[in-house]
PDB file of N, CA and C in Angstrom:
ATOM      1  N   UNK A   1       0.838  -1.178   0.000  1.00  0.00           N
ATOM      2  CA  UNK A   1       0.000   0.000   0.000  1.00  0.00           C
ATOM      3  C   UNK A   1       0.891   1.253   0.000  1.00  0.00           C
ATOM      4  N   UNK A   2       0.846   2.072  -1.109  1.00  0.00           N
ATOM      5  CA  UNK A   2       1.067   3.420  -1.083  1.00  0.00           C
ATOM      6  C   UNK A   2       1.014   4.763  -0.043  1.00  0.00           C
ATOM      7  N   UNK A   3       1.947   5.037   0.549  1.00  0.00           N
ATOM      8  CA  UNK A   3       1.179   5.999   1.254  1.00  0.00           C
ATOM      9  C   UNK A   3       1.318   7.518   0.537  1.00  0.00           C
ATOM     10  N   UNK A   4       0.313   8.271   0.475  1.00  0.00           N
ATOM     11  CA  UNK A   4      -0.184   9.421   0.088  1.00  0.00           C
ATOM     12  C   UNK A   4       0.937  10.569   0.526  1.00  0.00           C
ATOM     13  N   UNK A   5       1.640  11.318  -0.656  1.00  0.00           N
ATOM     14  CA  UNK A   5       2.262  12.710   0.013  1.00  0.00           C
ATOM     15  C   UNK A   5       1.519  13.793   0.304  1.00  0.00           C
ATOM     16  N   UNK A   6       1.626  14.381   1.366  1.00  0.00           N
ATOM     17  CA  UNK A   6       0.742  15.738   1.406  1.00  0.00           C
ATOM     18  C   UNK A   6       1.446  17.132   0.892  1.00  0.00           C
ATOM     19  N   UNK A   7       1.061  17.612   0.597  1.00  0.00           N
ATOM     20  CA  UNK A   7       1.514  18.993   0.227  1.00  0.00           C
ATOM     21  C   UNK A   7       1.057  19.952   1.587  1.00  0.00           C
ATOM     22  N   UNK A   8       2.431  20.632   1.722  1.00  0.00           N
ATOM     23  CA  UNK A   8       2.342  21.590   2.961  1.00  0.00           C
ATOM     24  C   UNK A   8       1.532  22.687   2.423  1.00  0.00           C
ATOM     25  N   UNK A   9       0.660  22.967   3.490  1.00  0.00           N
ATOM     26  CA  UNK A   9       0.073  24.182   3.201  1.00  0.00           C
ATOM     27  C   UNK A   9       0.455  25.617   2.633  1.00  0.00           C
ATOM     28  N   UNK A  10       1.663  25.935   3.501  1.00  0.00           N
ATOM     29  CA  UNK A  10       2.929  26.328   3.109  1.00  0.00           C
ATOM     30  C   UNK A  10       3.126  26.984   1.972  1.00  0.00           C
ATOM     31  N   UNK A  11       3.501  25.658   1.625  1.00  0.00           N
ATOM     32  CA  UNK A  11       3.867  25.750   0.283  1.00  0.00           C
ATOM     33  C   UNK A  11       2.983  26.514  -0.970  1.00  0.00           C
ATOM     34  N   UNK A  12       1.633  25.972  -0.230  1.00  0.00           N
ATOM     35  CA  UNK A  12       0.862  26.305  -1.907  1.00  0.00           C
ATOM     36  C   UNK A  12       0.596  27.264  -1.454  1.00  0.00           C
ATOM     37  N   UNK A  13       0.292  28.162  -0.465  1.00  0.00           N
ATOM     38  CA  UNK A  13       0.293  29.848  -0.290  1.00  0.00           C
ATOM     39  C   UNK A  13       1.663  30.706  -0.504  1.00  0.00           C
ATOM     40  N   UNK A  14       2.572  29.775  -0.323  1.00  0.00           N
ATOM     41  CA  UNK A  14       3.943  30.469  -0.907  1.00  0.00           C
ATOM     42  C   UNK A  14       4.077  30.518  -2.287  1.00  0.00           C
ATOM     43  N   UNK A  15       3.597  29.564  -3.251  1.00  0.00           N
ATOM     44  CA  UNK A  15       3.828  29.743  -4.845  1.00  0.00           C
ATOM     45  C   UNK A  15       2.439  30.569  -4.874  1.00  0.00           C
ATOM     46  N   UNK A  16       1.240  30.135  -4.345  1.00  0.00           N
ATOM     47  CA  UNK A  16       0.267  32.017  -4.596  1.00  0.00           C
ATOM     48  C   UNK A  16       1.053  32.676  -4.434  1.00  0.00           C
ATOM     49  N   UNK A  17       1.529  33.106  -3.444  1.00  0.00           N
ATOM     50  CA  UNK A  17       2.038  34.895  -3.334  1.00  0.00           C
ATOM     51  C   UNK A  17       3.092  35.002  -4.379  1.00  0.00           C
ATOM     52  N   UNK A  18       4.127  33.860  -4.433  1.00  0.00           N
ATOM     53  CA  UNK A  18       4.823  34.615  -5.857  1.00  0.00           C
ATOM     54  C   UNK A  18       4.260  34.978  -7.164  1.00  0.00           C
ATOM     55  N   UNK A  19       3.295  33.556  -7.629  1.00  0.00           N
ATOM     56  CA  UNK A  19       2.418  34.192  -8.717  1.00  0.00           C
ATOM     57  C   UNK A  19       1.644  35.504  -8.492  1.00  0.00           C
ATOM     58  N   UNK A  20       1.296  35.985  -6.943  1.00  0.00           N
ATOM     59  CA  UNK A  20       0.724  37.375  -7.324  1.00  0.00           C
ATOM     60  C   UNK A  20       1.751  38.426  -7.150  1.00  0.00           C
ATOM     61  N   UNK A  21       3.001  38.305  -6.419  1.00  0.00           N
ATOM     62  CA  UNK A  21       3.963  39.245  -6.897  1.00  0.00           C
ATOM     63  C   UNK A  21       4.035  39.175  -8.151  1.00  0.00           C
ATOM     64  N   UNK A  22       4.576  38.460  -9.027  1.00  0.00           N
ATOM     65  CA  UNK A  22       5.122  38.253 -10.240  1.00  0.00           C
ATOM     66  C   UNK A  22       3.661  39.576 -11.214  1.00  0.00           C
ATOM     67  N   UNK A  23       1.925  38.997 -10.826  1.00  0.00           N
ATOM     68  CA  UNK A  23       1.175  39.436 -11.988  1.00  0.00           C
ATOM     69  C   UNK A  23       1.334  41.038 -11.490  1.00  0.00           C
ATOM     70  N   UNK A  24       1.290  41.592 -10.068  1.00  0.00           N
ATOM     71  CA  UNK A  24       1.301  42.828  -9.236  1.00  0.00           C
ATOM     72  C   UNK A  24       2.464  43.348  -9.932  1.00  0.00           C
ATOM     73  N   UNK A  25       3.545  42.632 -10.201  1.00  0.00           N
ATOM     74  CA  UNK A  25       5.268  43.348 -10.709  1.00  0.00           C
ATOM     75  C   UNK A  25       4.772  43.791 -12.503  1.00  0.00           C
ATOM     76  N   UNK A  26       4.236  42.934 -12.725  1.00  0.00           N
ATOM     77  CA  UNK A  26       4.004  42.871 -14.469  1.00  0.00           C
ATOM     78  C   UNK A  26       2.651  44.244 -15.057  1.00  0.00           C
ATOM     79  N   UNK A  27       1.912  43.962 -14.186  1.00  0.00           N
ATOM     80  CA  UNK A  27       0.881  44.923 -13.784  1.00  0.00           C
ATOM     81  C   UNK A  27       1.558  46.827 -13.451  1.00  0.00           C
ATOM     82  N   UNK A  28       2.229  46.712 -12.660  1.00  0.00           N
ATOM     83  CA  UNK A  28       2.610  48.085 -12.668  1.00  0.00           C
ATOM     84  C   UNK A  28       3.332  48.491 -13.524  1.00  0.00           C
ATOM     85  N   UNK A  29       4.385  47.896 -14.063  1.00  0.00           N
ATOM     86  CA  UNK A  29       5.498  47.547 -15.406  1.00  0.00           C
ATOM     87  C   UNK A  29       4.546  48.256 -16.536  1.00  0.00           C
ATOM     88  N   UNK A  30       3.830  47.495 -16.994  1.00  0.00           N
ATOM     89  CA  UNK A  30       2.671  48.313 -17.939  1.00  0.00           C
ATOM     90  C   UNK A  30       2.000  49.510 -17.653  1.00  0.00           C
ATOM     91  N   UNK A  31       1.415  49.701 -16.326  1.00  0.00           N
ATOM     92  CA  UNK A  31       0.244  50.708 -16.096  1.00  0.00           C
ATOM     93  C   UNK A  31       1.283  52.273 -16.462  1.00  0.00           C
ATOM     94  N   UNK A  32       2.293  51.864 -15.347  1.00  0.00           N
ATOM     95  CA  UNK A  32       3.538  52.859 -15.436  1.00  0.00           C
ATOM     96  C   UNK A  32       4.046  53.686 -17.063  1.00  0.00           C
ATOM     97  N   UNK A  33       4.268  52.458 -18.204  1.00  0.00           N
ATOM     98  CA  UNK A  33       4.737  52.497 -19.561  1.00  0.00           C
ATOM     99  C   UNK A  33       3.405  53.084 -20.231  1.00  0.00           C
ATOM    100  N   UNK A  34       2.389  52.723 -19.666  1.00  0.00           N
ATOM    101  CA  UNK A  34       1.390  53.845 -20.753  1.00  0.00           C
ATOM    102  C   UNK A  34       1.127  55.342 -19.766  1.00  0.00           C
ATOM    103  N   UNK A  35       1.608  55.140 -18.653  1.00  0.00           N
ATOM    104  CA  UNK A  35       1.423  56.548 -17.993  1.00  0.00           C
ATOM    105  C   UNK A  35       2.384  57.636 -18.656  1.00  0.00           C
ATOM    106  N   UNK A  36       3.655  56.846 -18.685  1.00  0.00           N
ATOM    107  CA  UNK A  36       4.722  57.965 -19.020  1.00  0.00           C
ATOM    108  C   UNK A  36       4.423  57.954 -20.936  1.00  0.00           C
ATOM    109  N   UNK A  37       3.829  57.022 -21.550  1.00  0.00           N
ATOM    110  CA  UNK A  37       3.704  57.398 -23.096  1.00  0.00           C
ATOM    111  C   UNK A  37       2.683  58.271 -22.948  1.00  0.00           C
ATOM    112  N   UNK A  38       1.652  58.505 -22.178  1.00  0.00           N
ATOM    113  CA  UNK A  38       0.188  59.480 -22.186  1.00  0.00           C
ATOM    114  C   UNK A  38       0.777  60.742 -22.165  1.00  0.00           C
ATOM    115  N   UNK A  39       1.780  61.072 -20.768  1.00  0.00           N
ATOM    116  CA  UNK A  39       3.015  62.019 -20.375  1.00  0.00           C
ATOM    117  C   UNK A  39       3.543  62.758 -21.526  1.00  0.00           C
ATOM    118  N   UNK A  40       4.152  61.498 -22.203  1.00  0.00           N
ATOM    119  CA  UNK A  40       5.141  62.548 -23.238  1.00  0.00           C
ATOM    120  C   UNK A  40       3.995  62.549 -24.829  1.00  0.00           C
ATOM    121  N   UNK A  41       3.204  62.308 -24.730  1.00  0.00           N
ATOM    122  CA  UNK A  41       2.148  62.753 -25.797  1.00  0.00           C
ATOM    123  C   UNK A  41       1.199  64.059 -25.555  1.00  0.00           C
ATOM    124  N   UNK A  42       1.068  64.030 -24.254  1.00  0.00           N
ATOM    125  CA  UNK A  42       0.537  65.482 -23.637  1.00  0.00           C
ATOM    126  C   UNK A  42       1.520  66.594 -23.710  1.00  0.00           C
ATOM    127  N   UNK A  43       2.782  66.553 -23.456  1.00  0.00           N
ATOM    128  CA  UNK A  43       4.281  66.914 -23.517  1.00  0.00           C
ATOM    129  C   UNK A  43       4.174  67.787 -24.731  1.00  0.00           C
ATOM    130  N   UNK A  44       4.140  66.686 -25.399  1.00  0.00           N
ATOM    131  CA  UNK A  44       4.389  67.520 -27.196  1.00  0.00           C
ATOM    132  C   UNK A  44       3.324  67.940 -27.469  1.00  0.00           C
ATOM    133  N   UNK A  45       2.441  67.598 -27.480  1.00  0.00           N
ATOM    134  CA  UNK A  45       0.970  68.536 -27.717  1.00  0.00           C
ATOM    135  C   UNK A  45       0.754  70.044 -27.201  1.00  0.00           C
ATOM    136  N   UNK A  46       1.432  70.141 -26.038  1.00  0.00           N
ATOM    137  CA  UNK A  46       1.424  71.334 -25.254  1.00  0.00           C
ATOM    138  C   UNK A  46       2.388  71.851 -26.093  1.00  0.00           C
ATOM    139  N   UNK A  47       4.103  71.564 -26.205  1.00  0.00           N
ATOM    140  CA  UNK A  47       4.999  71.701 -27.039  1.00  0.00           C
ATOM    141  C   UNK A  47       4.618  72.375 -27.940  1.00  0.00           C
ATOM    142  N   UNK A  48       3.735  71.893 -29.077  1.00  0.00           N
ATOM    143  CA  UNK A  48       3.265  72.077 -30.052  1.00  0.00           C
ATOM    144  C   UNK A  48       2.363  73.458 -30.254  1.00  0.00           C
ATOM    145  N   UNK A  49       1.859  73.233 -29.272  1.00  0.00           N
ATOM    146  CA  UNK A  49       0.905  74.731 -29.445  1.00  0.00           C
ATOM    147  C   UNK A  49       1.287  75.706 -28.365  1.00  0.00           C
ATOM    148  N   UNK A  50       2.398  75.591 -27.667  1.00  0.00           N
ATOM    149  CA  UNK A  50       3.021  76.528 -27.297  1.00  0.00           C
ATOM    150  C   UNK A  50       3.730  77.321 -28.499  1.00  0.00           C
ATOM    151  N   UNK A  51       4.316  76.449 -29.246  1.00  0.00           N
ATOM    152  CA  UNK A  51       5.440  77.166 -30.250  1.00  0.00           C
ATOM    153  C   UNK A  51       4.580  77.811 -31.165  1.00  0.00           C
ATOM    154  N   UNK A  52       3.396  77.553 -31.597  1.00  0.00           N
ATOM    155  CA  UNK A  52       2.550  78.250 -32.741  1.00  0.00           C
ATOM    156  C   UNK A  52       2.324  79.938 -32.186  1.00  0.00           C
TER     157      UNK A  52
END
């Protein structure tokens, strides 16, 4: 007869939290990269009709 491994509890709340660091890290990575492209598109627009 086989006996059964258990998985520590542990454990599987420790690989959650890295998978939600990891999507939380990837998540701001982006939100950040279209903040600062919105930034420098407002930038030059102002730019733009400042100089006219």
């Amino acid at each position: 007869m086989e006996k059964k491994k258990s998985v520590s509890p542990w454990l599987v709340i420790g690989i959650i939290a890295a998978v939600a660091a990891v999507v939380a890290s990837v998540t701001t990575a982006i939100l950040m990269h279209e903040k600062k492209r919105k930034d420098d598109e407002e930038l030059e627009r102002y730019l733009d009709c400042s100089i006219q």
